[in-house]
N, C-alpha and C. Protein backbone atom coordinates (compact mmCIF):
# COMPACT_ATOMS: atom_id res chain seq x y z
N UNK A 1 22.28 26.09 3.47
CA UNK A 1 22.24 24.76 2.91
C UNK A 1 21.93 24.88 1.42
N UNK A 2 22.94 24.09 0.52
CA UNK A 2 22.48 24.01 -0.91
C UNK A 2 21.29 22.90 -1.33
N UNK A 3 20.02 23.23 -1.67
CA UNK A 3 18.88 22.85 -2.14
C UNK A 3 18.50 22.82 -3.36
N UNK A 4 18.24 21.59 -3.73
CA UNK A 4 18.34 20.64 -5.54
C UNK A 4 16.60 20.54 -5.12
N UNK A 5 16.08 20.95 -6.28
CA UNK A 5 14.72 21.03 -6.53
C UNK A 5 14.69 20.45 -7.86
N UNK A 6 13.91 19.30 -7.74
CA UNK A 6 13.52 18.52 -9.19
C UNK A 6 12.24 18.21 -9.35
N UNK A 7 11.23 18.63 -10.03
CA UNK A 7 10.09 17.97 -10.59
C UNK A 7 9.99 16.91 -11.91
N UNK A 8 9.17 15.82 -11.32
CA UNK A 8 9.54 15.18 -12.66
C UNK A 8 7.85 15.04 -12.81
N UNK A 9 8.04 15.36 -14.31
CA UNK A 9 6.64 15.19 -14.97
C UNK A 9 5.83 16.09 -14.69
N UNK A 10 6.14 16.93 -14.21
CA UNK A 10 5.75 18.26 -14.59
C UNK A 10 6.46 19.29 -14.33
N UNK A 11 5.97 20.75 -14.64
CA UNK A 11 6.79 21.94 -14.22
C UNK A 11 6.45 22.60 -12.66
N UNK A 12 7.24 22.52 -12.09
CA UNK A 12 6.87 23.21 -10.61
C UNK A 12 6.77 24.50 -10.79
N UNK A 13 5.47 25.37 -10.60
CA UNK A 13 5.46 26.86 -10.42
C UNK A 13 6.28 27.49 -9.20
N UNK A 14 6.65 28.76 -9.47
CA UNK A 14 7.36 29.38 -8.70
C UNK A 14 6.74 29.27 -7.11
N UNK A 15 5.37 29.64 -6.88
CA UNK A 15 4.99 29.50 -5.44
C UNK A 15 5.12 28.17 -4.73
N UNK A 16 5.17 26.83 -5.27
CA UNK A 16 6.01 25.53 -5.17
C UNK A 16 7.12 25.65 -4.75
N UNK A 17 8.10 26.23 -5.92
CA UNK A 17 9.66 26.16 -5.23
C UNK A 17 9.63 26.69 -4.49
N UNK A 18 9.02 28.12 -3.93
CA UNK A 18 9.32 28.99 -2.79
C UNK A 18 9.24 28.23 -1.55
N UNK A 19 7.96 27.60 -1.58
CA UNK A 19 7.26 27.17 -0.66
C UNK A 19 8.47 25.96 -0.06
N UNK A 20 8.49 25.07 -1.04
CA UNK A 20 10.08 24.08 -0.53
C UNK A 20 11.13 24.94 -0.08
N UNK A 21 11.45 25.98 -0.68
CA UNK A 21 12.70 26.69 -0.25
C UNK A 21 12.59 26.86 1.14
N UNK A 22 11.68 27.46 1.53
CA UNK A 22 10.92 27.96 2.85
C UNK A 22 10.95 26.97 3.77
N UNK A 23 10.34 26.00 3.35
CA UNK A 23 10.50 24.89 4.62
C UNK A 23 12.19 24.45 4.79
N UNK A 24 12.63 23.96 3.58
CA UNK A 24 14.31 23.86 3.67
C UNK A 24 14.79 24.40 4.67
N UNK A 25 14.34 25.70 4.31
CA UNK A 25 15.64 26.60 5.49
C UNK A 25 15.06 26.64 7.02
N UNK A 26 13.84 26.30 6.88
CA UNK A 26 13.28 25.96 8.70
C UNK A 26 14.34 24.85 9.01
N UNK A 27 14.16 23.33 8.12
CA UNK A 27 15.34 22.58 8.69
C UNK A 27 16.17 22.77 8.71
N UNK A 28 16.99 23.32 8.07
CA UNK A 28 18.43 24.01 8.14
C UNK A 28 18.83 24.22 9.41
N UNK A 29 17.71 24.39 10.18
CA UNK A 29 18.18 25.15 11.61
C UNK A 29 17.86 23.55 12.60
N UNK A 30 17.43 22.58 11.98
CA UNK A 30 18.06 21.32 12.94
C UNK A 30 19.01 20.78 12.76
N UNK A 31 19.42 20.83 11.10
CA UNK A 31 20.57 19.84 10.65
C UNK A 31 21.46 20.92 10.68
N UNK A 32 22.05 21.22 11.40
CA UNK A 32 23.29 22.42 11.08
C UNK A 32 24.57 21.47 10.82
N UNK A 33 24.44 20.07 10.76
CA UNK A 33 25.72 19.79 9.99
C UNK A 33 25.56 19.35 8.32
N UNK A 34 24.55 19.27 8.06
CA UNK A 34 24.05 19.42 6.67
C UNK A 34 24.67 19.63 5.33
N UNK A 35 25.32 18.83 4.88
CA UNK A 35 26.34 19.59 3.63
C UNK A 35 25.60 19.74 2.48
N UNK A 36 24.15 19.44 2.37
CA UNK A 36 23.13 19.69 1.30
C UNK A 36 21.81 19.48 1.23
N UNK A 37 20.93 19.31 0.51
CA UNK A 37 19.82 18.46 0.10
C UNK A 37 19.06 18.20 -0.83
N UNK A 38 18.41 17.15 -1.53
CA UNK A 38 17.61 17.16 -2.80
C UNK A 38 16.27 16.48 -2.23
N UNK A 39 15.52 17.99 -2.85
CA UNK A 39 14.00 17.67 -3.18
C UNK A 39 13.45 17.67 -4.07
N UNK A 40 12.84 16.12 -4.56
CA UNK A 40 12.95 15.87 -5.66
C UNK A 40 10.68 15.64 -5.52
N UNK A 41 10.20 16.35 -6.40
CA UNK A 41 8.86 16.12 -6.39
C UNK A 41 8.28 15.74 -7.70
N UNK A 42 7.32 14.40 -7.55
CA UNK A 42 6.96 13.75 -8.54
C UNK A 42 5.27 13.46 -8.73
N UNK A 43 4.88 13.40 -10.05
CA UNK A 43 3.21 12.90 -9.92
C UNK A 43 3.56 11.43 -10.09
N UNK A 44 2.62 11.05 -9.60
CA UNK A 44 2.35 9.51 -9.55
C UNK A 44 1.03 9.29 -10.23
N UNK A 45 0.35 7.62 -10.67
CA UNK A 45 -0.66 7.83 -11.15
C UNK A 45 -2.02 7.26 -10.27
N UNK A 46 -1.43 6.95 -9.16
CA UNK A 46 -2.36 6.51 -8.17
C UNK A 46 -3.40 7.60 -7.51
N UNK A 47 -4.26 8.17 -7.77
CA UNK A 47 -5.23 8.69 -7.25
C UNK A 47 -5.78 8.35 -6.10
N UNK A 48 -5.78 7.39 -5.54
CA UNK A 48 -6.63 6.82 -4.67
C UNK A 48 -5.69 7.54 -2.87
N UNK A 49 -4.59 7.30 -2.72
CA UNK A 49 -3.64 7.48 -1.88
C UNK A 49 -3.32 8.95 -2.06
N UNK A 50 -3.84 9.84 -3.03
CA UNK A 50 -3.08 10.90 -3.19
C UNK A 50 -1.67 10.46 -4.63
N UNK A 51 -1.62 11.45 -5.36
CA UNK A 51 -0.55 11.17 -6.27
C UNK A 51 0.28 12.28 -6.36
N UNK A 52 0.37 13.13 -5.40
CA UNK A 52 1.78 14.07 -5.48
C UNK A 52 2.88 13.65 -4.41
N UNK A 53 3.94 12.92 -4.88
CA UNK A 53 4.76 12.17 -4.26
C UNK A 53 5.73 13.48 -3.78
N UNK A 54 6.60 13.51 -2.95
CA UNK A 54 8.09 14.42 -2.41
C UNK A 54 8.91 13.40 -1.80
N UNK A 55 10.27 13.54 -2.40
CA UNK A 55 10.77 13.09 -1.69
C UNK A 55 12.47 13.98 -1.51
N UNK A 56 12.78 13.99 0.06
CA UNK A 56 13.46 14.88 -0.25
C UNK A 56 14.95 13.36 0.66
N UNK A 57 16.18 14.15 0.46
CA UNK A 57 17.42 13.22 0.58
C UNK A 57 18.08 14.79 0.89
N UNK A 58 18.31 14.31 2.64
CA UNK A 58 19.15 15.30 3.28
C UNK A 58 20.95 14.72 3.26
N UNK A 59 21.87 15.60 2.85
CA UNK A 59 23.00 15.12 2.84
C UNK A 59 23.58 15.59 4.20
N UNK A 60 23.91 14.48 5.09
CA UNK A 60 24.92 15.05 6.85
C UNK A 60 26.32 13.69 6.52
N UNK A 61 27.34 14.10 7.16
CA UNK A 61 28.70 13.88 7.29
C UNK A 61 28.43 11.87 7.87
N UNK A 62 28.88 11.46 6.83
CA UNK A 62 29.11 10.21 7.06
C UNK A 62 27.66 9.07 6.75
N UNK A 63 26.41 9.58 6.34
CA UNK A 63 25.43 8.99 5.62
C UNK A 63 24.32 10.11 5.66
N UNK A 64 23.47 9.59 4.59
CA UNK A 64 22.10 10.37 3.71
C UNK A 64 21.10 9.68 4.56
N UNK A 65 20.26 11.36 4.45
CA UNK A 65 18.97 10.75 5.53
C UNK A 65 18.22 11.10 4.32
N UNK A 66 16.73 9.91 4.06
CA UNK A 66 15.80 10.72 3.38
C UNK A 66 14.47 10.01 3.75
N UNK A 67 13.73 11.01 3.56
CA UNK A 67 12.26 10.52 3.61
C UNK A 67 11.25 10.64 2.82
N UNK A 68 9.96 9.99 2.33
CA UNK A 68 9.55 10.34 1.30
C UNK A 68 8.05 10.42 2.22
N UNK A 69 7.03 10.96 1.17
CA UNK A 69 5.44 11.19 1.66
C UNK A 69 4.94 11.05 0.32
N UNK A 70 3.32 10.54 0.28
CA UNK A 70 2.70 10.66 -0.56
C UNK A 70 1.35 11.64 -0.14
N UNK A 71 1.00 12.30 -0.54
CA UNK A 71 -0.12 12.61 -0.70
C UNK A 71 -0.81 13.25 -1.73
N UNK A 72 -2.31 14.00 -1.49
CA UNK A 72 -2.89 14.67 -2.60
C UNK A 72 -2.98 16.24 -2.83
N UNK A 73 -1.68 16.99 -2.43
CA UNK A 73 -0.94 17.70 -2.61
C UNK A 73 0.69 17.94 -2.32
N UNK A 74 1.12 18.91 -3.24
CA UNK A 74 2.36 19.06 -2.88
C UNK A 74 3.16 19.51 -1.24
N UNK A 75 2.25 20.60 -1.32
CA UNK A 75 3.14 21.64 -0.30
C UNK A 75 2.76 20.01 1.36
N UNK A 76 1.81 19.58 1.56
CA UNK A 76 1.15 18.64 2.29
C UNK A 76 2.31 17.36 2.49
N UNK A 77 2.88 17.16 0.98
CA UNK A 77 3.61 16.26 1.00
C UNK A 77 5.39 16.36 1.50
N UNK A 78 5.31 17.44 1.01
CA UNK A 78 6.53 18.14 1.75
C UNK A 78 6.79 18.62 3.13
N UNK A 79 5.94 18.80 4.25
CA UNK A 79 5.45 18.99 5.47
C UNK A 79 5.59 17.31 5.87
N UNK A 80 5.00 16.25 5.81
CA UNK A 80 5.25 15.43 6.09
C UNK A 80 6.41 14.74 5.79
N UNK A 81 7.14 14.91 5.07
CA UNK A 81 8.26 14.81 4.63
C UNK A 81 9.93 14.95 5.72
N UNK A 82 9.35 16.72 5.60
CA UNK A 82 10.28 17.21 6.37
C UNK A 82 9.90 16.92 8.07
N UNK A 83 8.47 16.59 8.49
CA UNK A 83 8.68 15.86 9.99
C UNK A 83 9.20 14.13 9.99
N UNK A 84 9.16 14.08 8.95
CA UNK A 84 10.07 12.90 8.96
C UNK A 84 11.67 12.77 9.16
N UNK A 85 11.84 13.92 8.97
CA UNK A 85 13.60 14.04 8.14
C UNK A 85 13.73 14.56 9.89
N UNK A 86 13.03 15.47 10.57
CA UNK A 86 13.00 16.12 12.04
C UNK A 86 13.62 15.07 12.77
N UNK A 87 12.41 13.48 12.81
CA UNK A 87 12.85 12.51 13.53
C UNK A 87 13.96 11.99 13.36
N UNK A 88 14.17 11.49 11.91
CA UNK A 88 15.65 11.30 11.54
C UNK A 88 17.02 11.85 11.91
N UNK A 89 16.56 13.40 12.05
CA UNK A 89 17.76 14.17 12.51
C UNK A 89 17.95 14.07 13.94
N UNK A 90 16.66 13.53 14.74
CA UNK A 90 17.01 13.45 16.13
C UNK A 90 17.91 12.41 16.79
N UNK A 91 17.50 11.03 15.74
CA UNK A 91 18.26 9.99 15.64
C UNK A 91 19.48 10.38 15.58
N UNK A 92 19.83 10.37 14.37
CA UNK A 92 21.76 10.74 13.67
C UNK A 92 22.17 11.70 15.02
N UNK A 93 21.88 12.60 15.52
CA UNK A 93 22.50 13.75 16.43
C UNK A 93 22.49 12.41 17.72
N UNK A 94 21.51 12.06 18.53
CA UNK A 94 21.79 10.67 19.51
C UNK A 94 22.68 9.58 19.16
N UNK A 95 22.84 9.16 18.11
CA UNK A 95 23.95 8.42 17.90
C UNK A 95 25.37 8.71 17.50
N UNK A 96 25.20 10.13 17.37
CA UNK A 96 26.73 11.15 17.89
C UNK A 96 26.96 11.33 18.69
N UNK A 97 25.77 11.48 19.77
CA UNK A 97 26.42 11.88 21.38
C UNK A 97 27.17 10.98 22.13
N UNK A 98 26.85 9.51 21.47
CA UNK A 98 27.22 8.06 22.17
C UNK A 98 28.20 8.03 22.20
């Protein structure tokens, strides 16, 4: 799967991207019809909720799944993220079988 990594407002260190890369390719192995994805990670200025936002936008054949998380880390926010995108993918695959 091709994986778009964007930080905005700041610079993502390398153990960051890895770390997204890493989970990516765990999903990879639910969405196997997958023609891409962008994870796009942002600071926010809300402290209170956590302010490291992720949001990632899985590309599958015929509409975009995405989900977003907030919390008060990255890698945290991306984990919740991607069990979001899990459920999503369970959806889209049940409404193919129909």
């Amino acid at each position: 799967m091709n994986v778009q990594i964007q930080s905005v407002k700041f610079d993502a260190d390398r153990k960051l991207v890895e770390f997204v890369e890493a989970k990516m390719a765990k999903l990879d192995r639910f969405a196997d019809r997958s023609t891409g994805a962008e994870v796009i990670l942002k600071l926010d200025k809300d402290q209170d909720q956590g302010n490291k936002v992720a949001t990632i936008t899985l590309r599958m054949p015929g509409e975009d799944l995405v989900a977003c998380h907030r919390s008060r880390t990255f890698e945290e926010s991306v984990d919740e993220a991607i069990d979001a995108l899990k459920r999503q993918i369970d959806k889209f695959k049940g409404k193919l079988e129909k």
